[in-house]
N, C-alpha and C. Protein backbone atom coordinates (compact mmCIF):
# COMPACT_ATOMS: atom_id res chain seq x y z
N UNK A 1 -12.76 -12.72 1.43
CA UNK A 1 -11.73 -11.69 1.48
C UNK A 1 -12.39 -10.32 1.46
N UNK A 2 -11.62 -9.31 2.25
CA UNK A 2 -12.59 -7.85 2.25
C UNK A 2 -12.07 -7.00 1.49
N UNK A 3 -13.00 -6.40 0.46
CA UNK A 3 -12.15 -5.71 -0.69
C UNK A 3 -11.82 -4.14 -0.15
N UNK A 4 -10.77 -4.06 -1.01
CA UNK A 4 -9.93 -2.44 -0.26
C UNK A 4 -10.56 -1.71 -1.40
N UNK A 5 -10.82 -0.31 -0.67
CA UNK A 5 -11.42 0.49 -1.27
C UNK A 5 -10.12 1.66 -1.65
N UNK A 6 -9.78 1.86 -2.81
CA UNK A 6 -8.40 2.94 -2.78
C UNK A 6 -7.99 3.11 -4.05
N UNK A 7 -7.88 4.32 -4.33
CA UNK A 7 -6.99 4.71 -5.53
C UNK A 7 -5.68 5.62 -4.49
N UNK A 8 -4.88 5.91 -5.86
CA UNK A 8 -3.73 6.62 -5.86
C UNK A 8 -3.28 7.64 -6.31
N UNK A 9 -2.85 9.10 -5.72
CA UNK A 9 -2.50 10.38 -6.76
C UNK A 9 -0.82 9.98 -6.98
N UNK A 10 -0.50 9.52 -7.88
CA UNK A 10 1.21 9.85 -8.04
C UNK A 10 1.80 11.01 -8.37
N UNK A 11 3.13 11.14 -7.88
CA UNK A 11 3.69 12.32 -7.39
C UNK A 11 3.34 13.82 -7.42
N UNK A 12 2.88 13.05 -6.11
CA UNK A 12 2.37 14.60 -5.33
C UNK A 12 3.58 15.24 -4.75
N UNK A 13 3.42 16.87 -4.69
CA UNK A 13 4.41 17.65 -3.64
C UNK A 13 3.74 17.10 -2.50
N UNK A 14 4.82 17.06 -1.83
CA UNK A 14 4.42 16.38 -0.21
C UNK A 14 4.24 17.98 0.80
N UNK A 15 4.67 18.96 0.32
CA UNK A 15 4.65 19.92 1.31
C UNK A 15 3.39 20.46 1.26
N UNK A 16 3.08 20.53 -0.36
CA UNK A 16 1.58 21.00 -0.79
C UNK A 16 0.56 20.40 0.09
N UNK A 17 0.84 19.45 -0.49
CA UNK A 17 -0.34 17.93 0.04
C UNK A 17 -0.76 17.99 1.47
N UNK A 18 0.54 17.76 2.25
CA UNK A 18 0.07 18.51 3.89
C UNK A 18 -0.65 19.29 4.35
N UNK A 19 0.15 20.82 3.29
CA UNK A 19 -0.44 22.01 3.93
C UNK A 19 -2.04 21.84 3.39
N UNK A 20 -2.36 21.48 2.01
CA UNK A 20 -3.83 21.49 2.08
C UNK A 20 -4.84 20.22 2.54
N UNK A 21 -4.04 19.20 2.96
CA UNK A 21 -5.05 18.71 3.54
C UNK A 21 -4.93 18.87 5.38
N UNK A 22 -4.28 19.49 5.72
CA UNK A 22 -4.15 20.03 7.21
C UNK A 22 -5.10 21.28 7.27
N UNK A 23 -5.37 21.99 6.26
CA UNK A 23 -5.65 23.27 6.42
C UNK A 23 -7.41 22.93 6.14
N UNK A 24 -7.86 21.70 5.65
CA UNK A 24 -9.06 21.08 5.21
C UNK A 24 -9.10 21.23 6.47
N UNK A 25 -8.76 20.58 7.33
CA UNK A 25 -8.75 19.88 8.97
C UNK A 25 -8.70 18.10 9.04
N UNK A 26 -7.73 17.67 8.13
CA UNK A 26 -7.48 16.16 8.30
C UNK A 26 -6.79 16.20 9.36
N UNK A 27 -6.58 14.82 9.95
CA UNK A 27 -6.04 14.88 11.92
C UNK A 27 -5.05 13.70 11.49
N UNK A 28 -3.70 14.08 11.68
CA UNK A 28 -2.68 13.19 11.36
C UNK A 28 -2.89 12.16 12.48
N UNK A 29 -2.77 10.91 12.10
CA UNK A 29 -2.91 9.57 12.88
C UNK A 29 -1.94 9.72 13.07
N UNK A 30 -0.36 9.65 12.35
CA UNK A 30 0.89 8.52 12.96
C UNK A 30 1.68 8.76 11.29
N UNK A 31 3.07 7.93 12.14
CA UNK A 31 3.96 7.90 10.66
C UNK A 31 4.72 6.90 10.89
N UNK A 32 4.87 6.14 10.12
CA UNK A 32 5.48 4.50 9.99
C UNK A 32 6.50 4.52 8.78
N UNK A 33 7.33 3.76 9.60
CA UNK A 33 8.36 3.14 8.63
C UNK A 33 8.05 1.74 8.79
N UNK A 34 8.05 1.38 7.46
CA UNK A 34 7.44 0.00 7.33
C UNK A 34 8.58 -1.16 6.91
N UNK A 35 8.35 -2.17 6.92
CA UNK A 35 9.37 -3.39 6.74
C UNK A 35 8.35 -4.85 6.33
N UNK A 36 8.09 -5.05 5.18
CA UNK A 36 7.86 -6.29 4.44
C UNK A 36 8.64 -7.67 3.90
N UNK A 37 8.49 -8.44 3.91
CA UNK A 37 8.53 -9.51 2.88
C UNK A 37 6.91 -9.86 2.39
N UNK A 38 7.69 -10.19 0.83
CA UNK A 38 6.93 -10.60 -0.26
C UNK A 38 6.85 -11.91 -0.27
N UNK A 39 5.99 -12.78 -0.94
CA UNK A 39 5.97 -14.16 -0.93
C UNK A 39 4.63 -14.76 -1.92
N UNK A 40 5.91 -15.50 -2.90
CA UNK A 40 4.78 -16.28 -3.40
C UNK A 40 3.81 -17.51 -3.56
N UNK A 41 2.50 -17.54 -3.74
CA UNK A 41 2.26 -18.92 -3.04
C UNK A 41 2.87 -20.36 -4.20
N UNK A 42 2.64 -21.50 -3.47
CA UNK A 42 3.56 -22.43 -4.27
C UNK A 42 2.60 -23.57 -4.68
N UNK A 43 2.13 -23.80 -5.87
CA UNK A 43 2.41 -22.81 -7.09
C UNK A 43 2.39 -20.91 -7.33
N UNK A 44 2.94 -20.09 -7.61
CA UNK A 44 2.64 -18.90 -7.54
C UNK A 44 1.43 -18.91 -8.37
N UNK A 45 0.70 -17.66 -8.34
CA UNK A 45 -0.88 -17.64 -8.39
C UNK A 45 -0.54 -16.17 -8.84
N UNK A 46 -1.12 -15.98 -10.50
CA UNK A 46 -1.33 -14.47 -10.52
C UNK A 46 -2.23 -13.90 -10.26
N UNK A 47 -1.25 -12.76 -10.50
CA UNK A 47 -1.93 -11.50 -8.82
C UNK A 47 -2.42 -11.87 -7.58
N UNK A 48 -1.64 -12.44 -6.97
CA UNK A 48 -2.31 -13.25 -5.80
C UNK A 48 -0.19 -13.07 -5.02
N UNK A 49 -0.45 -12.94 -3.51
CA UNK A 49 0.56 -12.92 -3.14
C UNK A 49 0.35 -13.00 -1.09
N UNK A 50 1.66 -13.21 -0.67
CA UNK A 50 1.47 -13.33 0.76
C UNK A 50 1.91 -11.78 1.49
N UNK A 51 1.84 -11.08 2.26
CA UNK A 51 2.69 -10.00 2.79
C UNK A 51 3.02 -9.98 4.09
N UNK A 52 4.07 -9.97 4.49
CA UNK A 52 4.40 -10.06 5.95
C UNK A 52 4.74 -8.72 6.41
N UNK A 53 4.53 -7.82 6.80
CA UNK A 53 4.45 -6.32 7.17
C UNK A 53 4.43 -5.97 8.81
N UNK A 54 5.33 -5.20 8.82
CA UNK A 54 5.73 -4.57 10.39
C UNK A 54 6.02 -3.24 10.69
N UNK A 55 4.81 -2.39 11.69
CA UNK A 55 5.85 -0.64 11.34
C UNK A 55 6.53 -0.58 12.85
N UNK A 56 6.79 -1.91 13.53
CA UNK A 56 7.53 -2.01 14.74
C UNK A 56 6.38 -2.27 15.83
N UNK A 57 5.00 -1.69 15.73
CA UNK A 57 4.19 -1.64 16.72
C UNK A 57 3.16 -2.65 16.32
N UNK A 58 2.59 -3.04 15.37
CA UNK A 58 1.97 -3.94 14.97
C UNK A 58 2.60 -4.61 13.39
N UNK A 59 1.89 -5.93 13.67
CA UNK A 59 2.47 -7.23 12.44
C UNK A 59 1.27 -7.69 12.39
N UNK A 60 1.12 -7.53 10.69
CA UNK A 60 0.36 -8.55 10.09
C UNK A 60 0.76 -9.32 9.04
N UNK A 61 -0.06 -10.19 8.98
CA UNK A 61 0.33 -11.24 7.47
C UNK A 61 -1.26 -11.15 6.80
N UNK A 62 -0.52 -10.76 5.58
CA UNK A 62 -2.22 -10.92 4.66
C UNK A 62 -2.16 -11.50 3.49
N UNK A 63 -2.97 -12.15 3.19
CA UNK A 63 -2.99 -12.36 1.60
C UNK A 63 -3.49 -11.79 0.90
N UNK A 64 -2.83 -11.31 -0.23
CA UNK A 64 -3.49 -9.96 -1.28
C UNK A 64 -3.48 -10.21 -2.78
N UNK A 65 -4.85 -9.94 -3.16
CA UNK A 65 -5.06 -10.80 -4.25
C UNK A 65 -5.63 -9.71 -5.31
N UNK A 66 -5.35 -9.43 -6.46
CA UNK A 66 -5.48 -7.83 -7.49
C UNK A 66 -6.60 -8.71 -8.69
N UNK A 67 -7.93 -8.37 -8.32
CA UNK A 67 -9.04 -9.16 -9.05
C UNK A 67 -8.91 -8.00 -10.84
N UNK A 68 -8.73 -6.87 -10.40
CA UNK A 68 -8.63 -6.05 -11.40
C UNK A 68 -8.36 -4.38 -10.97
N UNK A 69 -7.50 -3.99 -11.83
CA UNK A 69 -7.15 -2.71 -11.92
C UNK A 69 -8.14 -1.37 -11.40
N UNK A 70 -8.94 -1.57 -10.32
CA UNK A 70 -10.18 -0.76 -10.79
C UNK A 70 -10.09 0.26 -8.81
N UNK A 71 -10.81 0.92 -8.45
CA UNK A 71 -10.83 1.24 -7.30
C UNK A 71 -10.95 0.06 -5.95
N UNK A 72 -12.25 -0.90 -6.77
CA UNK A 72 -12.51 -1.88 -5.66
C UNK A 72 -11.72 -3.50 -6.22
N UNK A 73 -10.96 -3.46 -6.65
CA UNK A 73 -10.08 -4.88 -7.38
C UNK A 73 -9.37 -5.19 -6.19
N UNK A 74 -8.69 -5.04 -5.12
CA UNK A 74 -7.86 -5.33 -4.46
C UNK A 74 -8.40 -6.05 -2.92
N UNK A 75 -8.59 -7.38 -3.41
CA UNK A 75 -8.89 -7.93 -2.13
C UNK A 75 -8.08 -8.28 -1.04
N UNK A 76 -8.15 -8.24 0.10
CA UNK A 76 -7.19 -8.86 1.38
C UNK A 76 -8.24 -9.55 2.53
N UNK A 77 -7.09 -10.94 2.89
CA UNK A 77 -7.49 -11.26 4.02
C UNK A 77 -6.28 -11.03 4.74
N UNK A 78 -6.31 -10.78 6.17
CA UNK A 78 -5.55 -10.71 7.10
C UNK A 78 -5.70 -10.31 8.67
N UNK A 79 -4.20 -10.54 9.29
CA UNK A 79 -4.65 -10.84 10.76
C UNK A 79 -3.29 -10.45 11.18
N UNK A 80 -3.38 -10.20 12.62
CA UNK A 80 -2.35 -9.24 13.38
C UNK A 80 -1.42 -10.78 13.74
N UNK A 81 0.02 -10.47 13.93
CA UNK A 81 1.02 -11.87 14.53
C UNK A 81 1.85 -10.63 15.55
N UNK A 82 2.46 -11.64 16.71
CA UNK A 82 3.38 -11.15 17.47
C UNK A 82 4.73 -10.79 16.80
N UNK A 83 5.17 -11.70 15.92
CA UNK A 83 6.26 -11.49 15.64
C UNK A 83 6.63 -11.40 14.67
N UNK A 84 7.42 -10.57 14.16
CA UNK A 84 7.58 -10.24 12.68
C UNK A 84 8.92 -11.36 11.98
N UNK A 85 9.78 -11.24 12.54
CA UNK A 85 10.78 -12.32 11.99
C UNK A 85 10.35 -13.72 12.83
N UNK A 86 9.72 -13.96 13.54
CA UNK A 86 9.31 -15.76 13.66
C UNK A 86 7.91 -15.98 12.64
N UNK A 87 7.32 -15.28 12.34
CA UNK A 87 6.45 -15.63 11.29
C UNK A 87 6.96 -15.65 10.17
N UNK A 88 7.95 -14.58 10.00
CA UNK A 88 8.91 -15.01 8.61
C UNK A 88 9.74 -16.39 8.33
N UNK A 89 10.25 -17.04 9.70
CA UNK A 89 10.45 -17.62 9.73
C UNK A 89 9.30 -19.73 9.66
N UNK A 90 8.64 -18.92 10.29
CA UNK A 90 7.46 -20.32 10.13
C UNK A 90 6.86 -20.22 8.67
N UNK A 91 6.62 -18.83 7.79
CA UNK A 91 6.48 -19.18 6.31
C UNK A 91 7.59 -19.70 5.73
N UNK A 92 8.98 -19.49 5.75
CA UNK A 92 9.67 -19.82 4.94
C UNK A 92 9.77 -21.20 5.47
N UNK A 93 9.28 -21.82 6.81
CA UNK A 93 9.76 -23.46 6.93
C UNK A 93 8.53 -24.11 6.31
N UNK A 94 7.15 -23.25 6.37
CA UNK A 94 5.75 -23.95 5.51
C UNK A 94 6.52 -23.65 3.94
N UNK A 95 7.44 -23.25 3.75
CA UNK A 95 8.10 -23.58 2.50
C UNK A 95 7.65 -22.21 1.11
N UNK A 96 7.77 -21.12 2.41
CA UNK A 96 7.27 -20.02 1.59
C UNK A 96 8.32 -19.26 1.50
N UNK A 97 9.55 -19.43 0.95
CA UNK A 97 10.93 -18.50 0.75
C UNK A 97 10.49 -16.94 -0.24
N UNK A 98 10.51 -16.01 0.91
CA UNK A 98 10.43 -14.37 0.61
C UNK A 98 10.70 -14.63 -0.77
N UNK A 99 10.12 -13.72 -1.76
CA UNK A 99 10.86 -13.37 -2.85
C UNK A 99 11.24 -11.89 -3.17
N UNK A 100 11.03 -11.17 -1.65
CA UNK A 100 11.44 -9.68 -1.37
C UNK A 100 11.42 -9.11 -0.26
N UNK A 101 12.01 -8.24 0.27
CA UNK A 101 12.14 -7.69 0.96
C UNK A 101 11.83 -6.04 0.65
N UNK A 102 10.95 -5.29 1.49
CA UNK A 102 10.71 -3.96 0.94
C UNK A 102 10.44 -2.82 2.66
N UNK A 103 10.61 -1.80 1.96
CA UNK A 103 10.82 -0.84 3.12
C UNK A 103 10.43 0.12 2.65
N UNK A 104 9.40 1.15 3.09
CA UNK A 104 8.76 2.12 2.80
C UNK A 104 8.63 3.25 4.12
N UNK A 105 7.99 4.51 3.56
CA UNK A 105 7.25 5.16 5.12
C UNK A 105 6.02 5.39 4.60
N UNK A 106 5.16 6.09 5.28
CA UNK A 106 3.85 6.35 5.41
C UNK A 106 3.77 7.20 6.41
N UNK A 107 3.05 8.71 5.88
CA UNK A 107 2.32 9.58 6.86
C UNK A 107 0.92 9.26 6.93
N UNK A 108 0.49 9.02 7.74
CA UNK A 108 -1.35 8.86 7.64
C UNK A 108 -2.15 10.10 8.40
N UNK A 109 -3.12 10.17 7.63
CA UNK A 109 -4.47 11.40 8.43
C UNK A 109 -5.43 10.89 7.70
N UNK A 110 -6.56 11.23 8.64
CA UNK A 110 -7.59 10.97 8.29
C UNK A 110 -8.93 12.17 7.83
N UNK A 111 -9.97 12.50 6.82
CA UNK A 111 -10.70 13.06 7.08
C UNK A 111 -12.10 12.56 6.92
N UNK A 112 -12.78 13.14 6.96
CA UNK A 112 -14.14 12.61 6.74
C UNK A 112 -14.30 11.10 6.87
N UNK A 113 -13.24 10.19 7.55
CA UNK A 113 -13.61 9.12 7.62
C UNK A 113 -13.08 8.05 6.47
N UNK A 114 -12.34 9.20 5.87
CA UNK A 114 -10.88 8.84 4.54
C UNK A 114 -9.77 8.58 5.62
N UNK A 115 -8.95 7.64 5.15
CA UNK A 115 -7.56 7.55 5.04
C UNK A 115 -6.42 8.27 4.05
N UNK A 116 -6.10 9.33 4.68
CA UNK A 116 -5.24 10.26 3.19
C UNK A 116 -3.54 9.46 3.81
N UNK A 117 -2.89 8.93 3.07
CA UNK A 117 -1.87 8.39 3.41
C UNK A 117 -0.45 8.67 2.54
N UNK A 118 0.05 9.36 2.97
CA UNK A 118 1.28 10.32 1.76
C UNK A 118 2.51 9.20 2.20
N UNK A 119 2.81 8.23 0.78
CA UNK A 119 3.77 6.83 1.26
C UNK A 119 4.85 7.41 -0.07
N UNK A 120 5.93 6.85 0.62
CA UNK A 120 7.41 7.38 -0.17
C UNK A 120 8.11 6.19 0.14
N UNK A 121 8.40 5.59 -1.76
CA UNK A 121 9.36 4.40 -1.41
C UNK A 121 10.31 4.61 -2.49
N UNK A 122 11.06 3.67 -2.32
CA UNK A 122 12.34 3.93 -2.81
C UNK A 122 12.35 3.82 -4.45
N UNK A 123 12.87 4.45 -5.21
CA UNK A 123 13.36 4.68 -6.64
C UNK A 123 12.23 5.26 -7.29
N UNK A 124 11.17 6.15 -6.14
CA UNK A 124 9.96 6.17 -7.37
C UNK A 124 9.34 7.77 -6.42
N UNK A 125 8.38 8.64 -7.05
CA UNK A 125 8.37 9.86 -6.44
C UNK A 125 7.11 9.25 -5.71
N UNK A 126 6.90 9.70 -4.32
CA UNK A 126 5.82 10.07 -2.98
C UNK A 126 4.46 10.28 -3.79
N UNK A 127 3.73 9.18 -3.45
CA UNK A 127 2.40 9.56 -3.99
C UNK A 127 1.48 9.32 -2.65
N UNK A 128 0.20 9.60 -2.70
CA UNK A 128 -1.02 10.31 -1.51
C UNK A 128 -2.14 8.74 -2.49
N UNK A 129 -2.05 7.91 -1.35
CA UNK A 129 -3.22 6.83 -1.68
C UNK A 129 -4.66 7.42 -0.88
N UNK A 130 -5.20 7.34 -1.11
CA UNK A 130 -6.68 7.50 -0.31
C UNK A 130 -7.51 6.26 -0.44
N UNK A 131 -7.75 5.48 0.69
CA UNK A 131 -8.62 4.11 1.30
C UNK A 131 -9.54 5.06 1.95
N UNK A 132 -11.08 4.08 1.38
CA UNK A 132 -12.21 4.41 2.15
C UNK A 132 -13.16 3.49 2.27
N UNK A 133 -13.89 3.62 3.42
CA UNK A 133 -15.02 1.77 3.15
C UNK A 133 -15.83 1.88 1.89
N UNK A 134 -15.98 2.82 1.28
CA UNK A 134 -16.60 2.27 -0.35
C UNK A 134 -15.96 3.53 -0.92
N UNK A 135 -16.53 2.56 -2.70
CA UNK A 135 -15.60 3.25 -3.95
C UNK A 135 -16.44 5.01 -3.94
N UNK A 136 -17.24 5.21 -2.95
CA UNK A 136 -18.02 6.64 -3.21
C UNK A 136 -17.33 7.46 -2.33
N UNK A 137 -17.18 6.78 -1.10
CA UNK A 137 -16.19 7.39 -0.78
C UNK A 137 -15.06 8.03 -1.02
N UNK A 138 -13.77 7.36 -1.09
CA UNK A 138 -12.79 7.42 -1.91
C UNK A 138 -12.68 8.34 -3.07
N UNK A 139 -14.22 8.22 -4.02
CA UNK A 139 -13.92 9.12 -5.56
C UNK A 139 -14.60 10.44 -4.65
N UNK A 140 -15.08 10.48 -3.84
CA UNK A 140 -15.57 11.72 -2.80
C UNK A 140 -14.84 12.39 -2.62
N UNK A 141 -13.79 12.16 -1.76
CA UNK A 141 -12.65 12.62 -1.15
C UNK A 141 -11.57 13.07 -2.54
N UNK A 142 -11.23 12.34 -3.77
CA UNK A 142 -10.82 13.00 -4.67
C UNK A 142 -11.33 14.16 -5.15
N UNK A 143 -12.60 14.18 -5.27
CA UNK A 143 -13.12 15.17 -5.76
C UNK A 143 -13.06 16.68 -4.45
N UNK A 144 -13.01 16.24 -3.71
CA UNK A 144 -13.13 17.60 -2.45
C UNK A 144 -11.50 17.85 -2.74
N UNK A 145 -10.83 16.64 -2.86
CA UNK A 145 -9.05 17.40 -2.99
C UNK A 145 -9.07 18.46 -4.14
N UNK A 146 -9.64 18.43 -5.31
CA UNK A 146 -9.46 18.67 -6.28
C UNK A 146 -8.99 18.35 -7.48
N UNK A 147 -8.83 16.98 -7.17
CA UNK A 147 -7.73 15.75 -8.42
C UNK A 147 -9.23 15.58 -9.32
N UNK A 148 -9.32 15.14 -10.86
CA UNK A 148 -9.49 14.94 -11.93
C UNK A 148 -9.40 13.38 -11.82
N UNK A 149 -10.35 12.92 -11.91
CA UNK A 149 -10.90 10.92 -11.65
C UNK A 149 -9.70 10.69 -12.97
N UNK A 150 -9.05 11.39 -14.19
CA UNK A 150 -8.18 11.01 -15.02
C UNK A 150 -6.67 11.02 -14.28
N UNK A 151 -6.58 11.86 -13.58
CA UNK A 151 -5.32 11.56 -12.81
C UNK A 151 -5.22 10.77 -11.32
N UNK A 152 -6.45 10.04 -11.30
CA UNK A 152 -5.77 9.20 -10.05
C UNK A 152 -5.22 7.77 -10.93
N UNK A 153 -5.01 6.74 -9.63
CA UNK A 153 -4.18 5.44 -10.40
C UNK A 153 -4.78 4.56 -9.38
N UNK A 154 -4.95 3.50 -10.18
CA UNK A 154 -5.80 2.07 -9.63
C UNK A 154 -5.23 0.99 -9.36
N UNK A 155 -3.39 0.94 -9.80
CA UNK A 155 -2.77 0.20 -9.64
C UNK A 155 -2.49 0.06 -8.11
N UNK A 156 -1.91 -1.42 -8.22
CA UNK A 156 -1.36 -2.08 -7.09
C UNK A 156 0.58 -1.38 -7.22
N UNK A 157 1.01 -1.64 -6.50
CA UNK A 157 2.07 -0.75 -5.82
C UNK A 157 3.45 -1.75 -6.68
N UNK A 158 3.35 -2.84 -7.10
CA UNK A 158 4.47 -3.51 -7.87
C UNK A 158 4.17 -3.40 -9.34
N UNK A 159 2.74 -3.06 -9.90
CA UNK A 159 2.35 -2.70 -11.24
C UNK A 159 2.68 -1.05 -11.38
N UNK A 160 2.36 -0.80 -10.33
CA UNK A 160 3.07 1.00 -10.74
C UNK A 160 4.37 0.84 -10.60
N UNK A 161 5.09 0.46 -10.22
CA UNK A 161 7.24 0.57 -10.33
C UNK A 161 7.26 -0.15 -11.61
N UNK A 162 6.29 -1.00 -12.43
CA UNK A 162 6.77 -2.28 -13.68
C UNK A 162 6.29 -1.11 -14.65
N UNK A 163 4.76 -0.51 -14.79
CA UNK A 163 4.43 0.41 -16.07
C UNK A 163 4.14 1.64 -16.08
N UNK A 164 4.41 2.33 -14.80
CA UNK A 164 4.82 3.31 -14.35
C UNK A 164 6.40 3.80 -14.64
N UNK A 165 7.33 3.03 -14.00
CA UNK A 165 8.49 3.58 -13.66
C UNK A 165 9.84 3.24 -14.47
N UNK A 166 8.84 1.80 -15.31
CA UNK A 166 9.75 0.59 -15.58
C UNK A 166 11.08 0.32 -15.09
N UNK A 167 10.34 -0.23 -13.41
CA UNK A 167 11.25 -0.60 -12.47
C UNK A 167 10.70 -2.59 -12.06
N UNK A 168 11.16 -3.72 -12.48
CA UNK A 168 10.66 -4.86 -12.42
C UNK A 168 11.27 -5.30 -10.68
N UNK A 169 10.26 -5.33 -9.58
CA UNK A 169 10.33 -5.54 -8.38
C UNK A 169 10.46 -7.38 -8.08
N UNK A 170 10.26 -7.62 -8.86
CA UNK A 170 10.29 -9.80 -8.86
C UNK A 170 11.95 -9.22 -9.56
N UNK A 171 12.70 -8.62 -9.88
CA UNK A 171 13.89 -8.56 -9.92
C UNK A 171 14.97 -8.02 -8.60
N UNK A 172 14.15 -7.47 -8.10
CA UNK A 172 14.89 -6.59 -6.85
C UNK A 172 14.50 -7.61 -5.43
N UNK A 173 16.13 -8.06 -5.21
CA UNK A 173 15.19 -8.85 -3.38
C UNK A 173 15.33 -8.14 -2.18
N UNK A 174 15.91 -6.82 -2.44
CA UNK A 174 15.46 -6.02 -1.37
C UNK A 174 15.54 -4.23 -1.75
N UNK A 175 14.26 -3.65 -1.10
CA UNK A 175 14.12 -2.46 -1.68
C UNK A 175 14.21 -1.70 -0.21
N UNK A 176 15.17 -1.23 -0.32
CA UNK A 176 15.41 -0.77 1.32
C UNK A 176 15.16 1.17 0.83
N UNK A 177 14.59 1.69 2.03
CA UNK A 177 14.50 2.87 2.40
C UNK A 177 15.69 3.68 2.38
């Protein structure tokens, strides 16, 4: 599995955030509205989960597995599918019934070879993830923003809504936009 390299600033101003990382010279990629199901494997497996994800132009399915809370804890394997609801459909007949449904957006830019990605989902304030191919990266790019290694976040995205927000997402079966 290839480990993701990424922390998280939570709630950031989004207008701020733009203007100074546009004014750095980050080069906006794209902006997605996204559409998931969740899925657990059977037996469920902690921290370990399936994701079926679509921003309309590409679908993947990955498996994502949270080794530990840390910058480099978050492993994934995964691979591009044609179709977003017939693969939903061939997991749930391999007997993998969603246990969510979720909907988000995402602005992405890139600098130095960072992913600066300003994602806004529902019941919780817009935070700026930064993915990079290593953890030097990543704490690099914090440090050129100007964030304090005490205020970023290492969590996975259903542990920040549970001890973050105390919002329990294995309670919610669909988190729509």
């Amino acid at each position: 599995m290839k480990t993701e390299y990424e922390v998280r600033i939570l709630e950031v101003d989004v207008p701020e955030i733009v203007k100074k990382i546009e004014e750095m010279g980050a080069k906006r990629i794209e902006e997605h509205e996204f559409q998931r199901y969740t899925y657990d494997f059977n037996p469920p497996r902690d921290m370990e989960w399936i994701r079926l994800r679509t921003n309309g132009k590409k679908t993947t399915v990955t498996i994502k597995r949270v080794d530990s809370h840390t910058a480099d804890g978050t492993k994934e394997l995964e691979t591009e599918v044609g179709d977003f609801n017939a693969m939903n459909e061939i997991l749930e007949r391999l007997g993998y019934d969603h246990k969510s449904y979720q909907e988000n957006t995402r602005v992405s830019y890139m600098l130095d070879g960072v992913m600066l990605e300003i994602d806004s989902w529902p019941l919780i304030p817009t935070y700026l993830e930064i993915e990079g191919e290593s953890e030097e990266a990543v704490y690099k790019m914090v440090e050129i923003l100007g964030y304090e290694r005490e205020k970023i976040c290492t969590l996975d995205v259903s542990t920040i809504y549970k001890t973050i927000y105390n919002i329990d997402l294995d309670n919610i079966k669909e988190l729509r936009a």
